[in-house]
Each structure stands twice: as C-alpha cells, then as structure tokens.
C-alpha atoms as a PDB file:
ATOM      1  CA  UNK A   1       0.000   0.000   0.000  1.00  0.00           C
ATOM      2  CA  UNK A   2       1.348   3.306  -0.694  1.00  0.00           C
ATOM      3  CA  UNK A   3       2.111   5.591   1.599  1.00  0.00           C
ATOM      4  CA  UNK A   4      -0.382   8.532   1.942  1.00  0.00           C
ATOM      5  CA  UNK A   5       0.722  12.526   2.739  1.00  0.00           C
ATOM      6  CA  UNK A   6      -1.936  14.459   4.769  1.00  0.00           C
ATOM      7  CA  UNK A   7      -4.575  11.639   4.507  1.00  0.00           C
ATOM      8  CA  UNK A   8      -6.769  13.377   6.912  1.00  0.00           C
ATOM      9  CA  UNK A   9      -6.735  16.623   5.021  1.00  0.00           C
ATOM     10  CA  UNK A  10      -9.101  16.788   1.934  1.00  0.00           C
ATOM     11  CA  UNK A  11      -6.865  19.495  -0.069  1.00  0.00           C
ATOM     12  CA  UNK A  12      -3.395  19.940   0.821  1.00  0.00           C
ATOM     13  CA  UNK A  13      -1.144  22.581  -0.964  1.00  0.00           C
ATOM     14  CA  UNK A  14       2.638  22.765  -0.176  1.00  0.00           C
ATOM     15  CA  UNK A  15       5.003  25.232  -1.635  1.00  0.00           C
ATOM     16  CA  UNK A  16       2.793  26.042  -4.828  1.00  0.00           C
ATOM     17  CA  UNK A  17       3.819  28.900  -7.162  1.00  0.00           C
ATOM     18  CA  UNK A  18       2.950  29.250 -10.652  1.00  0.00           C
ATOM     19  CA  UNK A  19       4.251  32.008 -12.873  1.00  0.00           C
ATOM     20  CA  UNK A  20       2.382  33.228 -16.076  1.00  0.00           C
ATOM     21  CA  UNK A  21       5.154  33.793 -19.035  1.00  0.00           C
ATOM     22  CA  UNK A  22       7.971  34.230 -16.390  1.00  0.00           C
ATOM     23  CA  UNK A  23       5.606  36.485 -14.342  1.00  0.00           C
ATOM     24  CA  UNK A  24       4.723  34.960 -11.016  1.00  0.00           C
ATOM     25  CA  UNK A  25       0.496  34.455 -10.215  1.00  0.00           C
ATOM     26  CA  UNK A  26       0.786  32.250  -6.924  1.00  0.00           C
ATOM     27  CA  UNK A  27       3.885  32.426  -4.703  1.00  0.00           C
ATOM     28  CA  UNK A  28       5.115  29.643  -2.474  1.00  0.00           C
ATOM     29  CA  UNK A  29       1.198  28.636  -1.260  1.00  0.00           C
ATOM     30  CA  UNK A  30       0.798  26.398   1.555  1.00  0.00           C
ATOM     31  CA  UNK A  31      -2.738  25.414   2.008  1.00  0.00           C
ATOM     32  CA  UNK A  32      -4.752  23.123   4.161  1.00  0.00           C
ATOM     33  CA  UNK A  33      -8.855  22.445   3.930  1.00  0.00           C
ATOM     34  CA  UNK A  34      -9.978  19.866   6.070  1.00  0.00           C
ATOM     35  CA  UNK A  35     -12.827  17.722   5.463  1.00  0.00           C
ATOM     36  CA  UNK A  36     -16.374  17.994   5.357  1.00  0.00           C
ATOM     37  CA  UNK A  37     -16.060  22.332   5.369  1.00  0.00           C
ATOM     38  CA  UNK A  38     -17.491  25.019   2.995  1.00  0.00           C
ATOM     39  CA  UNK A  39     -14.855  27.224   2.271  1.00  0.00           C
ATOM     40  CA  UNK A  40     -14.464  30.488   0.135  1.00  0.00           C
ATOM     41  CA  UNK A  41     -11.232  31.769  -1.511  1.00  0.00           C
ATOM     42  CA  UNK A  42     -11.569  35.542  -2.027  1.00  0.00           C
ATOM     43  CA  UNK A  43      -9.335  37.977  -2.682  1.00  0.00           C
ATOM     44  CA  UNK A  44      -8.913  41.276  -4.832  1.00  0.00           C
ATOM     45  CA  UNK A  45      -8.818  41.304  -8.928  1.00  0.00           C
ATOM     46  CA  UNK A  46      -5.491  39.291 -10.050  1.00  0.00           C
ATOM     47  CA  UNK A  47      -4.904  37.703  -6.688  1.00  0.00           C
ATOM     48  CA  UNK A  48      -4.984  34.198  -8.265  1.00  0.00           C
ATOM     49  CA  UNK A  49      -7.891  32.721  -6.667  1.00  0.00           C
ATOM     50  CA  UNK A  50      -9.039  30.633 -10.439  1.00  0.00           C
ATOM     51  CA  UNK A  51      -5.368  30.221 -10.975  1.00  0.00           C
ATOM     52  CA  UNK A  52      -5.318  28.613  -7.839  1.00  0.00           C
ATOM     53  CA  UNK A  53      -7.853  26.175  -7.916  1.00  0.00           C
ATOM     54  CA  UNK A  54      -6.679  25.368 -11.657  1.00  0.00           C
ATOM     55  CA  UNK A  55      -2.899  24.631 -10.526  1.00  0.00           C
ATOM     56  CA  UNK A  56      -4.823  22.516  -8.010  1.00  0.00           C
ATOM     57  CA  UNK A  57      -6.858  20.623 -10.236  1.00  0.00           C
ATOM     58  CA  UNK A  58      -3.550  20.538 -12.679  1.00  0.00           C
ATOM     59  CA  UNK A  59      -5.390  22.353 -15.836  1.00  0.00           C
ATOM     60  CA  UNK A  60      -2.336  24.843 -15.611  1.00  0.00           C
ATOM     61  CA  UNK A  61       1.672  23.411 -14.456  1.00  0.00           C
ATOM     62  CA  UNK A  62       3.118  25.201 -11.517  1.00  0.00           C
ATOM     63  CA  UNK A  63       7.038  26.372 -11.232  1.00  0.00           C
ATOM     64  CA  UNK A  64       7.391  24.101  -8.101  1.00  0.00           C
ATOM     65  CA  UNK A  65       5.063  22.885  -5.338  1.00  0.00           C
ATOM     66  CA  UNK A  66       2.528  19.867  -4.638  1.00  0.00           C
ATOM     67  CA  UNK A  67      -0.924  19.089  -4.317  1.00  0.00           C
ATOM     68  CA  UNK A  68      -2.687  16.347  -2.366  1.00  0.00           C
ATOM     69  CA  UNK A  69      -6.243  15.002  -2.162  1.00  0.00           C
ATOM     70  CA  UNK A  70      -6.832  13.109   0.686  1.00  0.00           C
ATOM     71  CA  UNK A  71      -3.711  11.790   0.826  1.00  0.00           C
ATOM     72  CA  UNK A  72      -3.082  11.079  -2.694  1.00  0.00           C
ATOM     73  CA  UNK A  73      -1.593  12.786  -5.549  1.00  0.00           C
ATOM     74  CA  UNK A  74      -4.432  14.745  -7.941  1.00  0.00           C
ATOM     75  CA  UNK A  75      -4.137  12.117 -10.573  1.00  0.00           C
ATOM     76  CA  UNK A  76      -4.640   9.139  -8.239  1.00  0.00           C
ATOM     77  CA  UNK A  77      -7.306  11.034  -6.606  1.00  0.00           C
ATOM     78  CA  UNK A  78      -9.408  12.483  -9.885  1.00  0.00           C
ATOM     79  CA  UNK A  79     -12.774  10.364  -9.111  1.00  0.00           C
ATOM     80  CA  UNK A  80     -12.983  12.207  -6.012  1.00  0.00           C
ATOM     81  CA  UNK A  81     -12.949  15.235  -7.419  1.00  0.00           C
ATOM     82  CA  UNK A  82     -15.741  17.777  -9.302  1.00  0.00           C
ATOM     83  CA  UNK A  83     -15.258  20.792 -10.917  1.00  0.00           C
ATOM     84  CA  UNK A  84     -17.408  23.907 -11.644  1.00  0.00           C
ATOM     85  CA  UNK A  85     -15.409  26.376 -13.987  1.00  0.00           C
ATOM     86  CA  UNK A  86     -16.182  30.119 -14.079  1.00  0.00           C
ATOM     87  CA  UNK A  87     -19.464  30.121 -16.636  1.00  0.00           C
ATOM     88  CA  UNK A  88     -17.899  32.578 -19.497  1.00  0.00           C
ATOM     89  CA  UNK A  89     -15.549  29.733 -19.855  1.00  0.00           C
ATOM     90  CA  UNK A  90     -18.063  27.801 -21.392  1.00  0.00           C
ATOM     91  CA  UNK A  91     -19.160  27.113 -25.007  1.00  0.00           C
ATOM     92  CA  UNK A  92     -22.944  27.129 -23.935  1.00  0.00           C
ATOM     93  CA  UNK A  93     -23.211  27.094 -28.024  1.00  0.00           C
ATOM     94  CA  UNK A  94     -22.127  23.642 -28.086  1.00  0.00           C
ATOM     95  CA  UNK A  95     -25.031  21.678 -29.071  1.00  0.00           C
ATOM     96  CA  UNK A  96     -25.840  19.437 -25.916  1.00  0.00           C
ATOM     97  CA  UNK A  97     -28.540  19.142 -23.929  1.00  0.00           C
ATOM     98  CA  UNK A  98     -28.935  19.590 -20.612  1.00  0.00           C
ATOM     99  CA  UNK A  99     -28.846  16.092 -19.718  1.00  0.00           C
ATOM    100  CA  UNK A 100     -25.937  15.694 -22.027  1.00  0.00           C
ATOM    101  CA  UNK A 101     -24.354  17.936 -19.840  1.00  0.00           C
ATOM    102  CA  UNK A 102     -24.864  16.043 -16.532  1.00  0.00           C
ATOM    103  CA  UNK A 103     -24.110  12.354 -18.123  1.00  0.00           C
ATOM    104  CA  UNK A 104     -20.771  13.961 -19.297  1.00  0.00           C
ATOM    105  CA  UNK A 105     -20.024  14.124 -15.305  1.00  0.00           C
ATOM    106  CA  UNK A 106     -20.152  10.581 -15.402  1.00  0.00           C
ATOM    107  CA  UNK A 107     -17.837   9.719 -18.133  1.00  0.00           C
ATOM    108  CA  UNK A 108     -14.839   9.444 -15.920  1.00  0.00           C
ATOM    109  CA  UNK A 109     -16.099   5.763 -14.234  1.00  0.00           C
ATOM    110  CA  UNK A 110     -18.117   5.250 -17.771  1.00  0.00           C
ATOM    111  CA  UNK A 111     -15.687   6.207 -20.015  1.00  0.00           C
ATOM    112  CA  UNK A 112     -15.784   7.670 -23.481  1.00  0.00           C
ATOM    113  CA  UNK A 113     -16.696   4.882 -25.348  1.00  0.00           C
ATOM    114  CA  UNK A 114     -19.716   3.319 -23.563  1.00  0.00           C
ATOM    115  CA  UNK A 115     -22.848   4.884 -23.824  1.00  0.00           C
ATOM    116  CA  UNK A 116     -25.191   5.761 -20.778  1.00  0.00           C
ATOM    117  CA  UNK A 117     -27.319   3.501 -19.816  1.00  0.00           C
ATOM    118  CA  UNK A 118     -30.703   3.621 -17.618  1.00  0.00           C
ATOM    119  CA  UNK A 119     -28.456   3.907 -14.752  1.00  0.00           C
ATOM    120  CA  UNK A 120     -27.002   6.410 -15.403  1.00  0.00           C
ATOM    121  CA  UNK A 121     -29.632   8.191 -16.917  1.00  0.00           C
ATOM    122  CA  UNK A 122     -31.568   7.779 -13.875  1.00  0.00           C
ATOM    123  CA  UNK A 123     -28.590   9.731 -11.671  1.00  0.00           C
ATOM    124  CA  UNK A 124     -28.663  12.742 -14.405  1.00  0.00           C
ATOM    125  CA  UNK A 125     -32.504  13.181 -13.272  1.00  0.00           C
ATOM    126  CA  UNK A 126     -32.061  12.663  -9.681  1.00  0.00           C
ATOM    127  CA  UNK A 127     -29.018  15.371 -10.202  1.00  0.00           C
ATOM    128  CA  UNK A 128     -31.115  17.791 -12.112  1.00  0.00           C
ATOM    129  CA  UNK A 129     -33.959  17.559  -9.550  1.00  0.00           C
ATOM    130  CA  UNK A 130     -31.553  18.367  -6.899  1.00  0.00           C
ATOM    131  CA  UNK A 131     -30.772  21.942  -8.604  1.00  0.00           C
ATOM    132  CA  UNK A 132     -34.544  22.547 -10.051  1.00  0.00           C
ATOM    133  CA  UNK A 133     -33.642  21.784 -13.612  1.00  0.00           C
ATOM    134  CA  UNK A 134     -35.573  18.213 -14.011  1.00  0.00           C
ATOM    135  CA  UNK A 135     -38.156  20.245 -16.645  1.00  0.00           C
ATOM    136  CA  UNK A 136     -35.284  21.132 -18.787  1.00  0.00           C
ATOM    137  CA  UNK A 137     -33.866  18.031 -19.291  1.00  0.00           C
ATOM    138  CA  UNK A 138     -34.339  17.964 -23.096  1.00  0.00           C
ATOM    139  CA  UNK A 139     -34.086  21.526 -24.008  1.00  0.00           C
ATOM    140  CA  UNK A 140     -30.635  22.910 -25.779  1.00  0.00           C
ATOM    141  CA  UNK A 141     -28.416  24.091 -22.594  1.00  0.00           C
ATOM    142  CA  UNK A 142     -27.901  26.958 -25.122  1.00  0.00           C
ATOM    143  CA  UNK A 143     -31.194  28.444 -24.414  1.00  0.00           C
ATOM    144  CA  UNK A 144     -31.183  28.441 -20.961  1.00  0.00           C
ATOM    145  CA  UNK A 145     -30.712  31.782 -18.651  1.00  0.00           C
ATOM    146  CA  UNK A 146     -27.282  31.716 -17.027  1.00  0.00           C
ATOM    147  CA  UNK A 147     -28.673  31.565 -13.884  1.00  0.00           C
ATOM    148  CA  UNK A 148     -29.712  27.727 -15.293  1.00  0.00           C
ATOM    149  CA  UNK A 149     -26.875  27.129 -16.872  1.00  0.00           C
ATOM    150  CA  UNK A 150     -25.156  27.710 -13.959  1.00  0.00           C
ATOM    151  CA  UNK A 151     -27.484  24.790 -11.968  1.00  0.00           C
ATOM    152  CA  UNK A 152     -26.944  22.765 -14.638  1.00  0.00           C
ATOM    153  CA  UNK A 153     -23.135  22.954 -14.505  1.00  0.00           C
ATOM    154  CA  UNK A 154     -23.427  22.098 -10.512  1.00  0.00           C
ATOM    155  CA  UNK A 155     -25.760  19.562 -11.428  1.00  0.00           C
ATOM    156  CA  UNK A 156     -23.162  17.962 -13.536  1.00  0.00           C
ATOM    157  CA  UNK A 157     -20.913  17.812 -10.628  1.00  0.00           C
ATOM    158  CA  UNK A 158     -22.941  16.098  -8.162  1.00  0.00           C
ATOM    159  CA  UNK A 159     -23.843  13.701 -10.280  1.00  0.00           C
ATOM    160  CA  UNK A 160     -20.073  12.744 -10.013  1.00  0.00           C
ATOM    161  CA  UNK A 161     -20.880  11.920  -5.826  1.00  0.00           C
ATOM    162  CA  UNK A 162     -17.053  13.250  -5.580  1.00  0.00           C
ATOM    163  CA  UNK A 163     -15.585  14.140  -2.197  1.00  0.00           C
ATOM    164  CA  UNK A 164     -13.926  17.402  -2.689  1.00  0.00           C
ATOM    165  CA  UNK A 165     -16.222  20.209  -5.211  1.00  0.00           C
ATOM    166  CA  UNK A 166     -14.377  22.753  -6.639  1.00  0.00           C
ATOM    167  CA  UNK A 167     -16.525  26.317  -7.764  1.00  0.00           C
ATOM    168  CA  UNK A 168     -15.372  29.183  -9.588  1.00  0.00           C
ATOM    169  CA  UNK A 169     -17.487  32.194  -9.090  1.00  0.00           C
ATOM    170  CA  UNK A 170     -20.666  29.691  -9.305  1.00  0.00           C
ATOM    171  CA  UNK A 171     -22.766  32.904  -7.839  1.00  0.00           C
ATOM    172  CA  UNK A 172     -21.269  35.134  -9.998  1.00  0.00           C
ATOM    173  CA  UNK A 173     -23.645  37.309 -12.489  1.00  0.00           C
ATOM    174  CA  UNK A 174     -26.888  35.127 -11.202  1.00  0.00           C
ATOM    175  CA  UNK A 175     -30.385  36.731  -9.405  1.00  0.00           C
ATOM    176  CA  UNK A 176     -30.655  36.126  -5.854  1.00  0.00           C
ATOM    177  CA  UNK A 177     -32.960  33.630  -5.571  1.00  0.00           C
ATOM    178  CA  UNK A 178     -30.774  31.473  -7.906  1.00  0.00           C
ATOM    179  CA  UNK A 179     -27.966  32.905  -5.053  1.00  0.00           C
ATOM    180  CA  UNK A 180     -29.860  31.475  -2.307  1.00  0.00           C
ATOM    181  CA  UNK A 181     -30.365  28.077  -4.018  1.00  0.00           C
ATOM    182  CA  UNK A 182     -26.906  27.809  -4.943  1.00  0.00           C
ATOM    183  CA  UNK A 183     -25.902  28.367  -1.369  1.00  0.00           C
ATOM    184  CA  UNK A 184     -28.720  26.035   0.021  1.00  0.00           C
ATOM    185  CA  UNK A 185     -27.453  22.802  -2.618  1.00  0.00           C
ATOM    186  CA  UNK A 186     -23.920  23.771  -1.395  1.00  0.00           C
ATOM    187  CA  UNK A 187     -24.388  23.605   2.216  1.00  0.00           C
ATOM    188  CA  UNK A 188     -26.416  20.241   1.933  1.00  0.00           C
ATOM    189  CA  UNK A 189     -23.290  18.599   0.156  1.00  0.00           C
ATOM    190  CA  UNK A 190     -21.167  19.876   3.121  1.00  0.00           C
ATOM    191  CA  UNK A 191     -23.544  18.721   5.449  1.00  0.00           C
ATOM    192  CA  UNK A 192     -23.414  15.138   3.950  1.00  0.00           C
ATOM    193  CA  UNK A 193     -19.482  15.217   4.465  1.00  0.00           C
ATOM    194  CA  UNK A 194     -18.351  16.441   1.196  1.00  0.00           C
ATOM    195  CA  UNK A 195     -15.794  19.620   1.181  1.00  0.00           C
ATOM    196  CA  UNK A 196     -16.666  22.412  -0.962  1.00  0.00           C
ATOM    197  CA  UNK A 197     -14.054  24.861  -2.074  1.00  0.00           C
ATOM    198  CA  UNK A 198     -15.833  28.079  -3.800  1.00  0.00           C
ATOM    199  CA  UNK A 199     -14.212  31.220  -4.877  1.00  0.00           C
ATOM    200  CA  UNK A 200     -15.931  34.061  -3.888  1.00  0.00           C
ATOM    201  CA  UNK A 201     -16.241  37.681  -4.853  1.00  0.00           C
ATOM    202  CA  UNK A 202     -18.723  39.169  -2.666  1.00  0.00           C
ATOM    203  CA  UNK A 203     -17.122  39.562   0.788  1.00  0.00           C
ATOM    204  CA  UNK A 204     -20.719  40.895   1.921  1.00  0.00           C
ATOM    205  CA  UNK A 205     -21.920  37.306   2.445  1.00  0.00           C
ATOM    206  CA  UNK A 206     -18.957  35.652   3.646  1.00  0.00           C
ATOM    207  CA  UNK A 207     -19.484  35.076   6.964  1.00  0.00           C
ATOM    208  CA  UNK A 208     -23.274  33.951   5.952  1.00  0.00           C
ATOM    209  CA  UNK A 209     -22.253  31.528   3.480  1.00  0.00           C
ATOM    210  CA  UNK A 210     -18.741  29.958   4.729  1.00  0.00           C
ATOM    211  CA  UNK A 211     -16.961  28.502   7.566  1.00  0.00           C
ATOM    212  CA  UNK A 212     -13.866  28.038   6.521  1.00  0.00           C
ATOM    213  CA  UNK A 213     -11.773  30.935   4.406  1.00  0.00           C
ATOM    214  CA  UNK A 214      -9.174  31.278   2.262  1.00  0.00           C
ATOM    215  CA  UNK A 215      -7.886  34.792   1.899  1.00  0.00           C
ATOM    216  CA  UNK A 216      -5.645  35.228  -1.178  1.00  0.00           C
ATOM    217  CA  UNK A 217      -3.209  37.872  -2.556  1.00  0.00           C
ATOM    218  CA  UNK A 218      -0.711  36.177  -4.969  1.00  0.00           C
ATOM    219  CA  UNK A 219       0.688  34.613  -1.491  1.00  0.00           C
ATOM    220  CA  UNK A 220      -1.943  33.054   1.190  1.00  0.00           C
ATOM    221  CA  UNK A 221      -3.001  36.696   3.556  1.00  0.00           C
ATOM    222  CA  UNK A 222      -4.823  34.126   6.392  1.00  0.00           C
ATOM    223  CA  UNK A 223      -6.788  30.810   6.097  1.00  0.00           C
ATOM    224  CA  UNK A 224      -8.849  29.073   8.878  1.00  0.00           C
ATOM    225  CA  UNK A 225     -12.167  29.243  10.345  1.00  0.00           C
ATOM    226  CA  UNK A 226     -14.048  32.811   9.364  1.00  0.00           C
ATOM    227  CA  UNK A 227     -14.741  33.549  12.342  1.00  0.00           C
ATOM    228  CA  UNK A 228     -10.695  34.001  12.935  1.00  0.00           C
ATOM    229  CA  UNK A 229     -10.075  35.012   9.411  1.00  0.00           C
ATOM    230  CA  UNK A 230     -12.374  37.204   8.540  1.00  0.00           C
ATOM    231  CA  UNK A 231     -10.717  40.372  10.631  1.00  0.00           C
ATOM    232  CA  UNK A 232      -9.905  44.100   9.283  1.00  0.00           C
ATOM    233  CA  UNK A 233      -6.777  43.415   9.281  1.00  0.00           C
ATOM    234  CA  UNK A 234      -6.613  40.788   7.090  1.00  0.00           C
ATOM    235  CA  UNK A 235      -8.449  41.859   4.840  1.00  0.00           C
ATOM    236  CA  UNK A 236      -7.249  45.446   4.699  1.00  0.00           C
ATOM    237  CA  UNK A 237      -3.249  42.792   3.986  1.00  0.00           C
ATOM    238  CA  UNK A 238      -5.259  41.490   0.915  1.00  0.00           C
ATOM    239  CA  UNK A 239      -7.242  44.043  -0.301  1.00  0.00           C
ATOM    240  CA  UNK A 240      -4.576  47.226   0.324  1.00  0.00           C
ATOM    241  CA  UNK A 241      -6.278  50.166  -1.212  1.00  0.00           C
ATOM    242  CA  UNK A 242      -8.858  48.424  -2.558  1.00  0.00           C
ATOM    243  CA  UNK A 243     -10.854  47.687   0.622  1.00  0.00           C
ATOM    244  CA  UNK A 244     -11.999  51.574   0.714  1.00  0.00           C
ATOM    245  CA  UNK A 245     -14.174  50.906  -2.258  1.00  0.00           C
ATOM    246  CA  UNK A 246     -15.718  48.026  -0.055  1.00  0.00           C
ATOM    247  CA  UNK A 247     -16.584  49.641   2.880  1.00  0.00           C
ATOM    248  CA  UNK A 248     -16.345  48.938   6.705  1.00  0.00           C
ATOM    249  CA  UNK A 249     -16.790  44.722   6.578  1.00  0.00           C
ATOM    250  CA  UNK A 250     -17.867  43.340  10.086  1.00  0.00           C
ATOM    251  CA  UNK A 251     -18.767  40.186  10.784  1.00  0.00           C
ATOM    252  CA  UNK A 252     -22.293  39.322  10.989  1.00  0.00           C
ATOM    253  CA  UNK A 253     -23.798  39.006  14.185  1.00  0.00           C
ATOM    254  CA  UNK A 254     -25.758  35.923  13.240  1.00  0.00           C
ATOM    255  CA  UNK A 255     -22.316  34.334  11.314  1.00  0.00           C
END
C-alpha cells in the first residue's frame, strides 16, 4: 500500500507557485482544507484565486510545489474530485442538452466509449432535480438563462458523488434567488461530508455563506475558520487600497 501525505486533510497545498510567461500568479502557497467544510477563496482582482484552484486541479503546471487530495496525488485522486469552472468559460453554443451535460459528469467511471445507460440516466434526473432543472432536461443548454446554466453545470458535478467540489465564481452574475439556491445545494453537500471549495467575490456574504476561508493575494493573507479570518486586518493585507471601495466589513452578528 502506498504511503499517503496528509490523509486526513481533503486538499493539501505545499510550496505552490505558478508564474504566467515568467511572471509569477501564486507564490510559495501552503494550504490546508480539512474535510467535510465550505470554504471560500476571495481575494482582490489578479490575486490568483481561479489560478489557484486550476494549478490545483492541474489544468495549468506550476514552477514548483505539490498538491494532495486526501492523501493522494491529484491524478490518483481524480474520481474524487468535481469541478465547476467560471461560466464565461463555457461554449454554452455547443449543441448538448442539458442532460448531455450532466451524463458527461459521469464519463470518468463510464468512459468515453460506452454509452449511458438507464443507470445512469436515472442519476442525471435525480441530479437535475436536486438543482430545479428536471423540466429542462431535453431543451438545448444553449437556451437556458445563465442563472440555469449555472445549476446545470453544478448539477453535472454532483452527479459525479465526488468528495472534494471545486466552484469558480458559481454565484457570480446570477439573481438572488438562484444565489440562495446555490448556497442552500452547497451547504447540503457539506452537510453530507463532502468539502466544498468556492471562490468568492462578494465579501458581503462571507461570513453567511462559509466557515472556513481562504484569503488570497498572490501569497496566502490568512486561512482558517471565518470567524478568525475574517478580521480588518486581514483583509485590509489582501485588499490594500482596494478595501476603501468596499466599505467597513464586520462580521455578521448571526455568522
């Protein structure tokens, strides 16, 4: 049996940098998120935070630095692992529909070649009723609002049952009820023991949506519980200059 590094931690970042055409993007992270939490990354314009999760994931090579998942390299560990990317990334003119779009989250245990059966068919619906989007099933994921694209995209994800969820901005340009649904799917699959890792641009709701934070600025400002992280002067390390355009952040009183 191999030996395992940081099995008890569910993401586990050591010496990470990654430079952009000789241009450095993350310096020298070390980062720990323990199991079954619901943590944000935030952090100004340029800080890194998508870069991060990316070098993570290994969709872009870093300089130096390793990544676990639970213990295992990110290649050993890719099953138990879903991914949400930032929704402009998308083609959402690519002509799927929107239970193509869940069944492709199954294609790493069914593989390209097989096609989906009524097993897995049936998980794609149970998925899509999970975010709302059982209706839609059958319509092009090209005509949807973002704000369903973006459940759809989630929905793909869960149908995966992985262990660790990565989001990029998944609330990002959506209405708030779509918000609050987001949030409410999220904190069910940290309830259930998963670990969700979301970056986050509205520090506003932090302390409403999160427990555990990530605060980001090229290098790693603070990371913990929010309640310890989430101070003025972190934030004012991170943010510099641009924390005067945000206003006077407290913590809520109900966090």
């Amino acid at each position: 049996m191999k030996n395992l590094h940081e099995p008890h931690i569910a993401c586990h970042v050591e010496d990470l940098t990654v430079s952009y055409r000789e241009r450095p993007v993350l310096w020298d992270i070390d980062l720990d998120i323990p199991p079954g939490v619901m943590a944000a990354v935030v952090g100004p314009n340029g800080a890194g935070k998508s870069t991060l999760i990316k070098a993570i994931l290994g969709l872009v090579p870093p300089v130096a630095g390793h990544v676990r998942v639970f213990g295992q390299p990110v290649a050993e560990a890719r099953r138990r692992i879903a991914y949400v990317p930032q929704r402009q990334s998308v083609d959402w003119d690519f002509p799927a529909t929107v239970r193509d779009v869940v069944l492709m989250g199954l294609y790493g245990t069914l593989g390209w070649l097989r096609r989906p059966g009524r097993a897995e068919k049936a998980k794609a619906q149970a998925a899509l009723e999970q975010v709302g989007m059982q209706d839609y099933a059958a319509r092009p994921i090209s005509q949807l609002s973002g704000g369903q694209q973006q459940r759809v995209f989630i929905a793909r994800a869960l149908v995966q049952e992985a262990d660790l969820l990565f989001l990029d901005e998944p609330m990002a340009g959506v209405d708030a009820v779509t918000e609050a649904a987001i949030v409410s799917l999220l904190k069910a699959q940290r309830d259930a023991g998963r670990t969700v890792v979301v970056v986050h641009h509205d520090l506003q709701t932090v302390a409403r949506y999160f427990d555990w934070l990530v605060m980001l600025n090229q290098r790693i400002i603070a990371q913990g519980p929010v309640a310890e992280v989430y101070t003025e002067d972190n934030l004012r390390a991170a943010y510099g200059g641009q924390l005067a355009l945000i206003g006077t952040l407290r913590l809520a009183d109900d966090a």
